[in-house]
N, C-alpha and C. Protein backbone atom coordinates (compact mmCIF):
# COMPACT_ATOMS: atom_id res chain seq x y z
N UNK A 1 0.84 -1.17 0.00
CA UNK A 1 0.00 0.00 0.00
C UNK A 1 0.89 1.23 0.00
N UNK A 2 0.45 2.15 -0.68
CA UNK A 2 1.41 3.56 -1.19
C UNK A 2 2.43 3.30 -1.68
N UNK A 3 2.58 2.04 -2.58
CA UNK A 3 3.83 1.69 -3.50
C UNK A 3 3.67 3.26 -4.75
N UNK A 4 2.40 3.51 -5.60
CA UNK A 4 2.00 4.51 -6.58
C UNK A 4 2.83 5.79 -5.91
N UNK A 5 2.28 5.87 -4.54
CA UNK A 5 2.71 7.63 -4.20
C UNK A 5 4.21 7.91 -3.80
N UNK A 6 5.26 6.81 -3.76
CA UNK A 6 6.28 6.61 -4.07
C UNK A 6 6.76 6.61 -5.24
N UNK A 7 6.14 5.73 -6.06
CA UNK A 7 6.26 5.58 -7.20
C UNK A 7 6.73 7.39 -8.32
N UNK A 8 5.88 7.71 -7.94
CA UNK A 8 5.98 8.98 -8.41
C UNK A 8 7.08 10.06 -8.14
N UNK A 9 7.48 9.74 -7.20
CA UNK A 9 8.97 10.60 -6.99
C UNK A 9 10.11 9.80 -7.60
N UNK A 10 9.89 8.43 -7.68
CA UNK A 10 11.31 7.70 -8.41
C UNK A 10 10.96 8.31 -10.11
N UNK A 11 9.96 8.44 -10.25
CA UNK A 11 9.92 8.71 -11.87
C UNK A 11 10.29 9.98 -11.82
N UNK A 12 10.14 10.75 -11.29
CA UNK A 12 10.60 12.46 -11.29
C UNK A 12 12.19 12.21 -11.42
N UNK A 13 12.38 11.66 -10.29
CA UNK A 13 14.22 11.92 -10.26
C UNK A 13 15.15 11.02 -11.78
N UNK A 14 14.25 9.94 -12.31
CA UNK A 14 14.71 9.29 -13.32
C UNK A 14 14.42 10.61 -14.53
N UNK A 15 13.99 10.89 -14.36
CA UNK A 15 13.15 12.03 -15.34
C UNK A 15 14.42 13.17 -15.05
N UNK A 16 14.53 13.51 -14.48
CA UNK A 16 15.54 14.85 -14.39
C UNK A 16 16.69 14.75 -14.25
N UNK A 17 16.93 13.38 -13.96
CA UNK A 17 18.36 13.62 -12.79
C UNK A 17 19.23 12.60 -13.88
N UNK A 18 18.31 11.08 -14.46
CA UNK A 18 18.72 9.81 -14.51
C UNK A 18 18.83 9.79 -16.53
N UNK A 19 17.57 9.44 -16.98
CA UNK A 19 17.50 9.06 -18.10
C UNK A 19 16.84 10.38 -18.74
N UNK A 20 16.01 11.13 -18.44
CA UNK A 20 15.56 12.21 -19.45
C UNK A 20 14.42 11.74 -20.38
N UNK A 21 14.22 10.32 -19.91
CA UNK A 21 12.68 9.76 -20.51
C UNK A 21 11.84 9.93 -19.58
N UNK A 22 10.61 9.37 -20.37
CA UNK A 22 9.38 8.90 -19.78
C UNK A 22 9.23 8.02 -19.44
N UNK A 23 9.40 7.40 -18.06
CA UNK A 23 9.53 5.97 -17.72
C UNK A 23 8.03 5.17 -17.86
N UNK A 24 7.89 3.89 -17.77
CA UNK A 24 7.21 3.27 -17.98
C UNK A 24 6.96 2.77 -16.54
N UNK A 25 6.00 2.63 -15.67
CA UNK A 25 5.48 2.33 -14.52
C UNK A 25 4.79 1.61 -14.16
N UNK A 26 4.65 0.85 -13.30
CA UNK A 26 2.89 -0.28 -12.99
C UNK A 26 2.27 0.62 -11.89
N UNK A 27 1.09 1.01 -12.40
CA UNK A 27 0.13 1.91 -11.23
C UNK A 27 -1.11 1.01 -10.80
N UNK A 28 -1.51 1.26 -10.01
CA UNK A 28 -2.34 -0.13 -8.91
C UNK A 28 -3.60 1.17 -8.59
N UNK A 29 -4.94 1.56 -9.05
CA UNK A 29 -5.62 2.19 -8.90
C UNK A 29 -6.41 1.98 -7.75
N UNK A 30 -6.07 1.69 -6.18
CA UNK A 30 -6.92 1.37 -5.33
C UNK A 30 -6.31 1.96 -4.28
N UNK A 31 -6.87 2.47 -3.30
CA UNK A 31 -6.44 2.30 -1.58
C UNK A 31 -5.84 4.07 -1.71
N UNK A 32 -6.16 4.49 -2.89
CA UNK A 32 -5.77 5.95 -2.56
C UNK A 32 -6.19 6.95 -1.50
N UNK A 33 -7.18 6.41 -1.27
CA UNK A 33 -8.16 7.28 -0.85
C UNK A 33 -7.76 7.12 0.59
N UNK A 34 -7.27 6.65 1.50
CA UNK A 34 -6.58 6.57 2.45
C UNK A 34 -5.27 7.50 2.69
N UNK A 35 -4.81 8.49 1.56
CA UNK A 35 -3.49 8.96 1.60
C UNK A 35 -3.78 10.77 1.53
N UNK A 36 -3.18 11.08 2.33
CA UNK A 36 -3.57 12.93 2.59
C UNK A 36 -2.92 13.12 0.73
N UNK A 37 -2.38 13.00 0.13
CA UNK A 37 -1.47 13.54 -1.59
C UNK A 37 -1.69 12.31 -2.42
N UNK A 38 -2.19 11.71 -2.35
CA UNK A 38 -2.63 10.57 -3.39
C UNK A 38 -1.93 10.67 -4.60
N UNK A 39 -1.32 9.98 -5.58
CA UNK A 39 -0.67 10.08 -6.72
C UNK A 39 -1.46 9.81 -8.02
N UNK A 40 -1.35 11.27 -8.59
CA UNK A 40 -1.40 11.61 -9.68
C UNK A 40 -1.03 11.40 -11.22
N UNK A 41 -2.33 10.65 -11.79
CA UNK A 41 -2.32 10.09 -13.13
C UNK A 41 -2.60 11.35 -14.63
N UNK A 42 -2.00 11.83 -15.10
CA UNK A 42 -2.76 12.37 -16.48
C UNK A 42 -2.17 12.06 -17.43
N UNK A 43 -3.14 11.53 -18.71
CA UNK A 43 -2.51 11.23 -19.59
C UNK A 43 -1.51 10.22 -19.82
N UNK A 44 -1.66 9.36 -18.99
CA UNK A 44 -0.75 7.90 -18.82
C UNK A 44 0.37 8.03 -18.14
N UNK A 45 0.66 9.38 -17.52
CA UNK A 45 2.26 9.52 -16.40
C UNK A 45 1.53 9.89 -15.04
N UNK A 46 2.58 9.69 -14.83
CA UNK A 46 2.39 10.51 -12.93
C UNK A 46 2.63 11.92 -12.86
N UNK A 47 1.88 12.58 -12.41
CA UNK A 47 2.18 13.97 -12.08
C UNK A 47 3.18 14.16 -11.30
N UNK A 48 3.94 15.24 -11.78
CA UNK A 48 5.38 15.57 -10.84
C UNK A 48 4.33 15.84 -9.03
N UNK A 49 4.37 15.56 -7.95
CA UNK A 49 4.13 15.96 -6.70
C UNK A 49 4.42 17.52 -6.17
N UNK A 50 3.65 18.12 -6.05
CA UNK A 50 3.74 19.75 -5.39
C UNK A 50 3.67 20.03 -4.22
N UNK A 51 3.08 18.78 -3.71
CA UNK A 51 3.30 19.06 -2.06
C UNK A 51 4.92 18.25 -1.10
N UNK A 52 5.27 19.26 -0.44
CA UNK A 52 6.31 18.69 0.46
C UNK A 52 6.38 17.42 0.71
N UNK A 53 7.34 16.28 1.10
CA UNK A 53 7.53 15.44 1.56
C UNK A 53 7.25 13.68 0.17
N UNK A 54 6.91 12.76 0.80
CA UNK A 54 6.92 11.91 0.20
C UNK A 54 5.64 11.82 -0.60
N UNK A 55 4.25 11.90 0.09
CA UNK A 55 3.65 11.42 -0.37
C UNK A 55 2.63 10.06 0.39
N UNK A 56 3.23 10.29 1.45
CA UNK A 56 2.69 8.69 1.97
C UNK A 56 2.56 8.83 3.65
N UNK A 57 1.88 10.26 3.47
CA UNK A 57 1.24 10.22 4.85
C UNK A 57 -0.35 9.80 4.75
N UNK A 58 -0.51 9.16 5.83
CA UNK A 58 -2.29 8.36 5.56
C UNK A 58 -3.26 9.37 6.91
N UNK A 59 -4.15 9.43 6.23
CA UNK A 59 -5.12 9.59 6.72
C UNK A 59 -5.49 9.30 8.07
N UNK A 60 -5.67 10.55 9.10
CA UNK A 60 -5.65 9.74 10.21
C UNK A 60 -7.00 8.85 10.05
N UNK A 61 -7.85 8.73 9.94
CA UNK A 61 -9.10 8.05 9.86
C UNK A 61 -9.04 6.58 9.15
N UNK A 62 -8.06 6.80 8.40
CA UNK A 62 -7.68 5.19 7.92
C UNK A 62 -6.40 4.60 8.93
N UNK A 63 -5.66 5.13 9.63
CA UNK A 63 -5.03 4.84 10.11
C UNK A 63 -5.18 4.13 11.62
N UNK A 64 -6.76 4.96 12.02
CA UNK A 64 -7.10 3.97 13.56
C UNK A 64 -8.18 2.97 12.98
N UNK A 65 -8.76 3.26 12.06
CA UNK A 65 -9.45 2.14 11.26
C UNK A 65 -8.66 0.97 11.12
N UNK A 66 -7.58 1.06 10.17
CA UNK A 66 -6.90 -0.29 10.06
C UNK A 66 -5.20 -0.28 10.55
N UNK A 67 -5.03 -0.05 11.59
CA UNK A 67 -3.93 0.29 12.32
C UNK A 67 -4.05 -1.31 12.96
N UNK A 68 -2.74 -1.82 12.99
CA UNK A 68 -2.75 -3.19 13.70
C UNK A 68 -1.97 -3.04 14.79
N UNK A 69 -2.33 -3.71 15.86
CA UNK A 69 -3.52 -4.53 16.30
C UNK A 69 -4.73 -4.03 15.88
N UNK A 70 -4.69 -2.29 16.40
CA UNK A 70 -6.58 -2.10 15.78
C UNK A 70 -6.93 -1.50 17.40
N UNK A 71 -7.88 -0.45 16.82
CA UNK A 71 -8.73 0.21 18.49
C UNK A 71 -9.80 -0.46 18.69
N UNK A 72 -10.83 -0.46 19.83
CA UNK A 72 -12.25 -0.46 19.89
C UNK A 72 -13.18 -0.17 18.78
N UNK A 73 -13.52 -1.25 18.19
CA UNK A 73 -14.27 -0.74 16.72
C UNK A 73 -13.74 -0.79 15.67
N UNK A 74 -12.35 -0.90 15.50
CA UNK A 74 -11.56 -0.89 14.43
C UNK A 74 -12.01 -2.05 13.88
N UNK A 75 -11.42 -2.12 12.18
CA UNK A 75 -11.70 -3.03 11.42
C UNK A 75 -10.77 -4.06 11.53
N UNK A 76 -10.27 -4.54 12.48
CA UNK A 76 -9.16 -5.50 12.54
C UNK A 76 -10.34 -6.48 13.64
N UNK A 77 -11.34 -5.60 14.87
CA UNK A 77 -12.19 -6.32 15.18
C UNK A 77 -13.56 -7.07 14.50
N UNK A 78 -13.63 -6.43 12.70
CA UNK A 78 -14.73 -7.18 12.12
C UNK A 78 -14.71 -8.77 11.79
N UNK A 79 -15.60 -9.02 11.17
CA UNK A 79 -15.59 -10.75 11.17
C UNK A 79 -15.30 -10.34 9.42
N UNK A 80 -14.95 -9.64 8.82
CA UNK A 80 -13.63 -9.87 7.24
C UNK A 80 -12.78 -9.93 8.04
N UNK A 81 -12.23 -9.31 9.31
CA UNK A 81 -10.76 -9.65 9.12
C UNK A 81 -10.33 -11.02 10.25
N UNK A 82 -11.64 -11.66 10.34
CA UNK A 82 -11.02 -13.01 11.43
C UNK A 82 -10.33 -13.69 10.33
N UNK A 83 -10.83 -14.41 9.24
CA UNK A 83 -9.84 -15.23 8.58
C UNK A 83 -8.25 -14.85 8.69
N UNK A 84 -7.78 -14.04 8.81
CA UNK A 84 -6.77 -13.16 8.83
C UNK A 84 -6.18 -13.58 10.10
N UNK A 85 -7.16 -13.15 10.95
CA UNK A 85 -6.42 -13.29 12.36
C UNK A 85 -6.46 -14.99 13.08
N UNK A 86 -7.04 -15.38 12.31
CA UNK A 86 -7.30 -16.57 12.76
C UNK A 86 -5.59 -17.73 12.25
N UNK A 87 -5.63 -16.78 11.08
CA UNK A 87 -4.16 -17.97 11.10
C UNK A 87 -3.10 -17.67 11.61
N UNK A 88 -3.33 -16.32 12.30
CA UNK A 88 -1.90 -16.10 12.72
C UNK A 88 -1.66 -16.57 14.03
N UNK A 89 -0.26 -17.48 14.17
CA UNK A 89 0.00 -18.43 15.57
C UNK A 89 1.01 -17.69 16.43
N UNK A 90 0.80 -17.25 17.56
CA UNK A 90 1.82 -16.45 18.38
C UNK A 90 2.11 -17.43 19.35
């Protein structure tokens, strides 16, 4: 998760620094919506990033949602995520 909003700063620096192409990328269109700068598609590239930093700060609201272990209510206590927890042996 936030492999894309990474993604997008390695193509910038290949872009300026490295090759002076247009790199070719695998973008994964899901789980954005969890990320305060989400990464930016037009026209088949990534948008250069305008805001400070990486890119891959989350949402606090997704973050006590699916934060592991997980709070009171969190989605780590629903019955999607017993299969999950069920195989794990401590």
């Amino acid at each position: 998760m936030g492999l894309p909003e990474y993604t997008q700063h390695l193509s910038t620096i290949d872009y300026v620094c490295v090759s002076g192409k247009l790199s070719v990328l695998e973008y994964v269109d899901h789980l954005h919506e969890h990320f305060e700068h989400p990464a930016v598609i037009k026209g088949g590239f990534y948008q250069t990033p305008m805001e400070a930093g990486y890119s891959v700060e989350m949402k606090e609201k997704s973050m006590v949602e699916y934060g592991f272990p997980g709070v009171e209510g969190s989605w780590w206590k629903s019955e999607e995520a017993r299969p999950i927890l069920e195989g794990i042996k401590i």
